[in-house]
PDB file of N, CA and C in Angstrom:
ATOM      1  N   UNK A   1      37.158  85.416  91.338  1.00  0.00           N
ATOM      2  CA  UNK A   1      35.972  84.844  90.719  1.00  0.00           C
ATOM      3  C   UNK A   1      35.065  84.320  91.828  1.00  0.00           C
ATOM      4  N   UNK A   2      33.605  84.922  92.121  1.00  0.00           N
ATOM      5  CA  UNK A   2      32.865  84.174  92.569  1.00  0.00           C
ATOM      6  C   UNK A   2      32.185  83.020  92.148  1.00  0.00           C
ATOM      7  N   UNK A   3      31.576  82.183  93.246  1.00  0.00           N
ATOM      8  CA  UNK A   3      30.637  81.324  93.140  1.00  0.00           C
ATOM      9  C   UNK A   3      29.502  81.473  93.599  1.00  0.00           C
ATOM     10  N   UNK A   4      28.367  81.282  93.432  1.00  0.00           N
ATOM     11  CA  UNK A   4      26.834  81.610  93.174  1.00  0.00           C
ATOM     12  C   UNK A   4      26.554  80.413  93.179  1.00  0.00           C
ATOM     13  N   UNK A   5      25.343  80.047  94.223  1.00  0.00           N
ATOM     14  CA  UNK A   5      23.948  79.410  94.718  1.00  0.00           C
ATOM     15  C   UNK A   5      23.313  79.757  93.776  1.00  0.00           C
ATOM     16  N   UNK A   6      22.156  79.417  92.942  1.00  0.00           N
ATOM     17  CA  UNK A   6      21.412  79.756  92.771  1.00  0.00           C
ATOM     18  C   UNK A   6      20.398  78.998  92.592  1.00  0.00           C
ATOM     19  N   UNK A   7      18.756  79.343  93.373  1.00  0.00           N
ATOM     20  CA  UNK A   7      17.844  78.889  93.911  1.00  0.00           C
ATOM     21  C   UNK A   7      16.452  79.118  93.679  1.00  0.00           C
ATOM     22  N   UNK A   8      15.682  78.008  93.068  1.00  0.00           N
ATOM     23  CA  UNK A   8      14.038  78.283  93.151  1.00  0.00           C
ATOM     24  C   UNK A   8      13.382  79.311  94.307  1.00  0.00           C
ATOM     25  N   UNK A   9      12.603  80.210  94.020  1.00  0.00           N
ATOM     26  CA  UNK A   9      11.709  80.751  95.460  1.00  0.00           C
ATOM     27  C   UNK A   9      10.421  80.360  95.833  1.00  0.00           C
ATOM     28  N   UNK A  10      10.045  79.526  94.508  1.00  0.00           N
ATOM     29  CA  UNK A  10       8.561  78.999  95.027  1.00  0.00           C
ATOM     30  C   UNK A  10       8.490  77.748  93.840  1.00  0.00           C
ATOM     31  N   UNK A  11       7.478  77.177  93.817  1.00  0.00           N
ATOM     32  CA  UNK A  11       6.930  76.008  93.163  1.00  0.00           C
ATOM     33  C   UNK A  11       6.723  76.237  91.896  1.00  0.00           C
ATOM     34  N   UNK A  12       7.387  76.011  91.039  1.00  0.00           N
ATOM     35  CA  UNK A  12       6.745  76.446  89.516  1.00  0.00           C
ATOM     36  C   UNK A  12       6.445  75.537  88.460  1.00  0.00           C
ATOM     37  N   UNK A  13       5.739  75.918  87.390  1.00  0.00           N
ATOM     38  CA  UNK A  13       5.384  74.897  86.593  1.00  0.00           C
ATOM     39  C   UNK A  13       6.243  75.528  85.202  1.00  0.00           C
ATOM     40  N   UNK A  14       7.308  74.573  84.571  1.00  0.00           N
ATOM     41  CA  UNK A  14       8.173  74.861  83.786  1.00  0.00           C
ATOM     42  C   UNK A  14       7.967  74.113  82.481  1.00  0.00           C
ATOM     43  N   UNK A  15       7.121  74.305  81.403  1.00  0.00           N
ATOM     44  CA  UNK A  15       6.801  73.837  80.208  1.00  0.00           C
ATOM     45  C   UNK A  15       5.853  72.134  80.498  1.00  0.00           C
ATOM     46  N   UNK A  16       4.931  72.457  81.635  1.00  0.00           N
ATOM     47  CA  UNK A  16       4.270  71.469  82.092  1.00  0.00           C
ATOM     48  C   UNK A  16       4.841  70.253  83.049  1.00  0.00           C
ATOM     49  N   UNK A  17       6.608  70.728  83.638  1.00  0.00           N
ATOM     50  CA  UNK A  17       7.260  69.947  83.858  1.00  0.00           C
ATOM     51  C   UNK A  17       7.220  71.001  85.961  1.00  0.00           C
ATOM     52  N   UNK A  18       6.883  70.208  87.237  1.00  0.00           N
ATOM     53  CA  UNK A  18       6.937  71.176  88.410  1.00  0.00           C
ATOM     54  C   UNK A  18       8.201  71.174  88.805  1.00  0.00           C
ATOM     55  N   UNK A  19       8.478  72.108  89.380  1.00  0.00           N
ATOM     56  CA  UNK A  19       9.780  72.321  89.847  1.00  0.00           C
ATOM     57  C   UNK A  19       9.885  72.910  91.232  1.00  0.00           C
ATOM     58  N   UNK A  20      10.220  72.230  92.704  1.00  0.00           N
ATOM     59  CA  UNK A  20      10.253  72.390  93.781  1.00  0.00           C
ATOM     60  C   UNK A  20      11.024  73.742  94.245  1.00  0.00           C
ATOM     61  N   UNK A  21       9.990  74.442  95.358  1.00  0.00           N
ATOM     62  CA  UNK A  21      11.318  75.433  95.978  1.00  0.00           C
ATOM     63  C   UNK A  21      12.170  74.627  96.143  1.00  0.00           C
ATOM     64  N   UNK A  22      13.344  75.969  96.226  1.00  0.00           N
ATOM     65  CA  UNK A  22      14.891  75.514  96.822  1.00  0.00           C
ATOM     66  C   UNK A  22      15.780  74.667  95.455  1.00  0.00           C
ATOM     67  N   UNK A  23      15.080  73.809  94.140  1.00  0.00           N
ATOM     68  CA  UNK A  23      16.032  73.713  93.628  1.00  0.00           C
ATOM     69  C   UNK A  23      17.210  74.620  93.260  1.00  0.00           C
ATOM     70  N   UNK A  24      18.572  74.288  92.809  1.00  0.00           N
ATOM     71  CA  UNK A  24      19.343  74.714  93.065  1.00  0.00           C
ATOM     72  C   UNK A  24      20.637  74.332  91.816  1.00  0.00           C
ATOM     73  N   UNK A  25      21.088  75.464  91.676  1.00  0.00           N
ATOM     74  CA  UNK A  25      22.574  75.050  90.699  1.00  0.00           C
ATOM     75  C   UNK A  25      23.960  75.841  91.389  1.00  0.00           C
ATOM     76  N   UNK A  26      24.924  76.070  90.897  1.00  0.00           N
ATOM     77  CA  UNK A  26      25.942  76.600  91.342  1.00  0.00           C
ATOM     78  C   UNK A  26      26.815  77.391  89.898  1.00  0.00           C
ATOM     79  N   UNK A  27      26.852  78.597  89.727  1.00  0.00           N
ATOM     80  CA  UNK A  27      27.334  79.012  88.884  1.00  0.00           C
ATOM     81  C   UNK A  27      29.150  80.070  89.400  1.00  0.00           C
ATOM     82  N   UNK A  28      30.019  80.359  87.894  1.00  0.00           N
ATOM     83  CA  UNK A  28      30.776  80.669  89.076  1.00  0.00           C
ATOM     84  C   UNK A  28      31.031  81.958  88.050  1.00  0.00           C
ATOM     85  N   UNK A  29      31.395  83.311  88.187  1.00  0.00           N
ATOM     86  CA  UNK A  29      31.212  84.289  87.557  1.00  0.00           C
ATOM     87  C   UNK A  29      32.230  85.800  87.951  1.00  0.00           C
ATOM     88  N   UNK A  30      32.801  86.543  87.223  1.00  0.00           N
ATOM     89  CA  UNK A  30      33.328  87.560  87.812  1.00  0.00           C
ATOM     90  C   UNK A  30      32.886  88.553  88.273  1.00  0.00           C
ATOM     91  N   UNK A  31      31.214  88.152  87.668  1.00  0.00           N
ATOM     92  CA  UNK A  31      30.643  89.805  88.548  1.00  0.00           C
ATOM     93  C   UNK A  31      29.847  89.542  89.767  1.00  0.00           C
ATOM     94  N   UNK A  32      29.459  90.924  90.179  1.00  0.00           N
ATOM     95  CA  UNK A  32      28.978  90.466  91.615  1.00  0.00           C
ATOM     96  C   UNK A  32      27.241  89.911  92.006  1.00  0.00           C
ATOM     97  N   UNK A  33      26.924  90.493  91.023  1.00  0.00           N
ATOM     98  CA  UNK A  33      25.721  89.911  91.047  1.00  0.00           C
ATOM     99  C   UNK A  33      25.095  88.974  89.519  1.00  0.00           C
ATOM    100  N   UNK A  34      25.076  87.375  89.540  1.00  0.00           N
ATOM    101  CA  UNK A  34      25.203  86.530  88.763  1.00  0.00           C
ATOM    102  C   UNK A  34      23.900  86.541  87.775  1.00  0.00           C
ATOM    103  N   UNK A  35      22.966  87.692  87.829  1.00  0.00           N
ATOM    104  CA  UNK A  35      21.989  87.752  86.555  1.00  0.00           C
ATOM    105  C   UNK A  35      22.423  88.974  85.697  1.00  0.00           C
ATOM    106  N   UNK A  36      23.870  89.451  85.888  1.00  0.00           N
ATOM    107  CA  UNK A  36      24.003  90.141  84.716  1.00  0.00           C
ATOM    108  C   UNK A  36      24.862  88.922  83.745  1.00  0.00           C
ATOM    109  N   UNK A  37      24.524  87.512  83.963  1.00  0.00           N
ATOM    110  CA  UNK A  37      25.171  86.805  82.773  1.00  0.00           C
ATOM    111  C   UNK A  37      23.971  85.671  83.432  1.00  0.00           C
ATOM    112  N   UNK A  38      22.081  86.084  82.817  1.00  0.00           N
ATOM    113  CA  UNK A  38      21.334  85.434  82.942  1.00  0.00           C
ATOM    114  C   UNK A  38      21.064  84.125  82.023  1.00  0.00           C
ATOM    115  N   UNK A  39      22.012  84.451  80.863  1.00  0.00           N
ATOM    116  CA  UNK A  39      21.971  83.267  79.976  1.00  0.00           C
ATOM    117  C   UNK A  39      22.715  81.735  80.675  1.00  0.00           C
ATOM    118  N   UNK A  40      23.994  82.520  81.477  1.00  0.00           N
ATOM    119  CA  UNK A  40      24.878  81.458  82.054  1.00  0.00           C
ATOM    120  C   UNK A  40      23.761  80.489  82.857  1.00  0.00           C
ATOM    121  N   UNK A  41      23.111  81.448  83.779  1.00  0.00           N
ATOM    122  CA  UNK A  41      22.228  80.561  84.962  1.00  0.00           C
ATOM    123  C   UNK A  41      21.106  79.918  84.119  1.00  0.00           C
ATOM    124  N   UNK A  42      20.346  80.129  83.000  1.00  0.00           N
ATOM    125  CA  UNK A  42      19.543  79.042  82.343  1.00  0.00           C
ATOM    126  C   UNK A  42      20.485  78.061  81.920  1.00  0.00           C
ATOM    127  N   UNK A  43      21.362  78.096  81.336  1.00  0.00           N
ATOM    128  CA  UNK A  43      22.305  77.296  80.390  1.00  0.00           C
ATOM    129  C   UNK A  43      22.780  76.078  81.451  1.00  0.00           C
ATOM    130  N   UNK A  44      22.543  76.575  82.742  1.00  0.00           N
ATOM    131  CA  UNK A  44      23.429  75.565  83.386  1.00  0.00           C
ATOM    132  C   UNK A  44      21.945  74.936  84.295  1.00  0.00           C
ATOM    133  N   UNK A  45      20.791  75.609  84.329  1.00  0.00           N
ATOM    134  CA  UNK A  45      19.091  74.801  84.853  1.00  0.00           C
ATOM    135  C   UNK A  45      19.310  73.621  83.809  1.00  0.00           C
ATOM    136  N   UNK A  46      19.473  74.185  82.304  1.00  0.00           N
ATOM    137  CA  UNK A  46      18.666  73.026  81.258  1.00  0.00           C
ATOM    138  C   UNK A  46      20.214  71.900  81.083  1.00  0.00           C
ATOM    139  N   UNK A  47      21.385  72.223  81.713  1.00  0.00           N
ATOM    140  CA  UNK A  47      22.371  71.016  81.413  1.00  0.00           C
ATOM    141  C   UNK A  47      21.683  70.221  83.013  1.00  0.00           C
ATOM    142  N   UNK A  48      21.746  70.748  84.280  1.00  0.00           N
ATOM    143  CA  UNK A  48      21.903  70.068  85.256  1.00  0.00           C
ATOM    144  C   UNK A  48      20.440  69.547  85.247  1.00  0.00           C
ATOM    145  N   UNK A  49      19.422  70.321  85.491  1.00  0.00           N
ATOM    146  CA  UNK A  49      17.914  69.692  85.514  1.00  0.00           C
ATOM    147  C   UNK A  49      17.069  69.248  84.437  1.00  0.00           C
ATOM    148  N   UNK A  50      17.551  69.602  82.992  1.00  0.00           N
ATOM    149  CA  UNK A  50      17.043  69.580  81.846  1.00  0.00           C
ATOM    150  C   UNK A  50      15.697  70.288  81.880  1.00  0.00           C
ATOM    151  N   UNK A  51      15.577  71.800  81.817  1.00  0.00           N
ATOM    152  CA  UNK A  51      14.525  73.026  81.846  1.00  0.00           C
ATOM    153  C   UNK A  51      15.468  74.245  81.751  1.00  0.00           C
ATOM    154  N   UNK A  52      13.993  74.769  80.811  1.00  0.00           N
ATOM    155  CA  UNK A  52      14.481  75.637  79.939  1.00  0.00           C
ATOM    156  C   UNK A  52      13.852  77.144  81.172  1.00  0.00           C
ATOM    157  N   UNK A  53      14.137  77.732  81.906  1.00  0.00           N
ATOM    158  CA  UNK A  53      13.617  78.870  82.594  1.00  0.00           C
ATOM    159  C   UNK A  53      13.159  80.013  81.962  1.00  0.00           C
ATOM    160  N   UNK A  54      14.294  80.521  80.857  1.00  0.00           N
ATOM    161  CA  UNK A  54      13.669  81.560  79.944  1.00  0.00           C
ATOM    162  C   UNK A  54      12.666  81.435  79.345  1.00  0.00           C
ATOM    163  N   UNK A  55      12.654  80.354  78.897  1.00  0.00           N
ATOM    164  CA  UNK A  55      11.393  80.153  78.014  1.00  0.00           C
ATOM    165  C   UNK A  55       9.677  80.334  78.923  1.00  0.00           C
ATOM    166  N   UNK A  56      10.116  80.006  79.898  1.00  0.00           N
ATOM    167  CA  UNK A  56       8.801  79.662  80.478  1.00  0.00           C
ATOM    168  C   UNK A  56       8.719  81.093  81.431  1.00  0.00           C
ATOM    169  N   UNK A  57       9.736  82.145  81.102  1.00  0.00           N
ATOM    170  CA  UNK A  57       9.552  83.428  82.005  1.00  0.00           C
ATOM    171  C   UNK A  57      10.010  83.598  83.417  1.00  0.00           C
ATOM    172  N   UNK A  58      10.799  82.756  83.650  1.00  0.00           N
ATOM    173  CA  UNK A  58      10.890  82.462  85.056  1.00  0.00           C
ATOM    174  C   UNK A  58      12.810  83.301  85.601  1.00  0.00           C
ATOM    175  N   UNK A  59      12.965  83.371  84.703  1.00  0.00           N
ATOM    176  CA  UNK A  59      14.402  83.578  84.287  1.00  0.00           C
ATOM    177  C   UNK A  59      15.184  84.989  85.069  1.00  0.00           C
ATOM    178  N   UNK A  60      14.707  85.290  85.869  1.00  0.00           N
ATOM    179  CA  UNK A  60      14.439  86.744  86.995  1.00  0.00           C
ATOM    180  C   UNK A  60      14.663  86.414  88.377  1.00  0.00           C
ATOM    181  N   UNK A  61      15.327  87.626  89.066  1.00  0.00           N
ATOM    182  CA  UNK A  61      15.519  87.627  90.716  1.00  0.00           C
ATOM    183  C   UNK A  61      13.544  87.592  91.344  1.00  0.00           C
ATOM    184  N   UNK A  62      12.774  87.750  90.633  1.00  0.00           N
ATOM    185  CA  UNK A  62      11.468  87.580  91.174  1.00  0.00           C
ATOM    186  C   UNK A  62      10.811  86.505  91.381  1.00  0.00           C
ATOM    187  N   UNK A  63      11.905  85.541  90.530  1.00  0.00           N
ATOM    188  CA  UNK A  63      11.800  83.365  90.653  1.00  0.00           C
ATOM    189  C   UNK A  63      12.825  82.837  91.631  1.00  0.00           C
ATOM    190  N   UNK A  64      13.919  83.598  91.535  1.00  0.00           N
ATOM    191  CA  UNK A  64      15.088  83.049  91.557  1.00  0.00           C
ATOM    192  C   UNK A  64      15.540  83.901  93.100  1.00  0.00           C
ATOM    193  N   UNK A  65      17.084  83.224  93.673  1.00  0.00           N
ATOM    194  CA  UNK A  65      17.280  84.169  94.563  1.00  0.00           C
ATOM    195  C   UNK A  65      18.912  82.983  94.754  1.00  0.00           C
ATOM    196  N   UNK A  66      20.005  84.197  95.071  1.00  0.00           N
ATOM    197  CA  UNK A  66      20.875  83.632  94.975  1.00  0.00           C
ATOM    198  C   UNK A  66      22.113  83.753  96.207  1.00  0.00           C
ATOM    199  N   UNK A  67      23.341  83.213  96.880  1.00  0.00           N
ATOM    200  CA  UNK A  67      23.999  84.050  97.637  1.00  0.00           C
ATOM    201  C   UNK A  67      25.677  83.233  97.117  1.00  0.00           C
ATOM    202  N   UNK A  68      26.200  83.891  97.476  1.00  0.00           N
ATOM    203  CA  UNK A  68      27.522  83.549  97.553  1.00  0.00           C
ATOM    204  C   UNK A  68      28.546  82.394  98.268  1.00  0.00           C
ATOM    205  N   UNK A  69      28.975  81.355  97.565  1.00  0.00           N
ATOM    206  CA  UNK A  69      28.872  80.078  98.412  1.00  0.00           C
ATOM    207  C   UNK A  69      30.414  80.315  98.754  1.00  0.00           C
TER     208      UNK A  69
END
């Protein structure tokens, strides 16, 4: 089982709420790359930071960027 970084790439504005590069969560997953279980990585933005990413579109390797901790 891996563990997964996963990381803001730029400054965003998330249901009127900003959100700094580089924030960050830690997810832990059996596959190798952690947005084929993209629900897991919102589910765990809106427990740890309270934001919702899908909602606001952000929810993609084109926001996001991740590596193997």
């Amino acid at each position: 089982m891996a563990v997964f970084e996963i990381k803001t790439k730029e400054r965003m504005n998330v249901n009127g709420e900003f959100v700094d590069k580089g924030l960050s969560v830690q997810i832990s997953t059996m596959h190798s790359n952690p947005f084929e279980e993209a629900d897991k990585i919102n589910k765990t933005f809106m427990r740890i930071h309270g934001f919702d990413l899908k909602s606001a579109g952000y929810l993609s390797m084109g926001y996001l960027e991740y590596r193997t901790v």
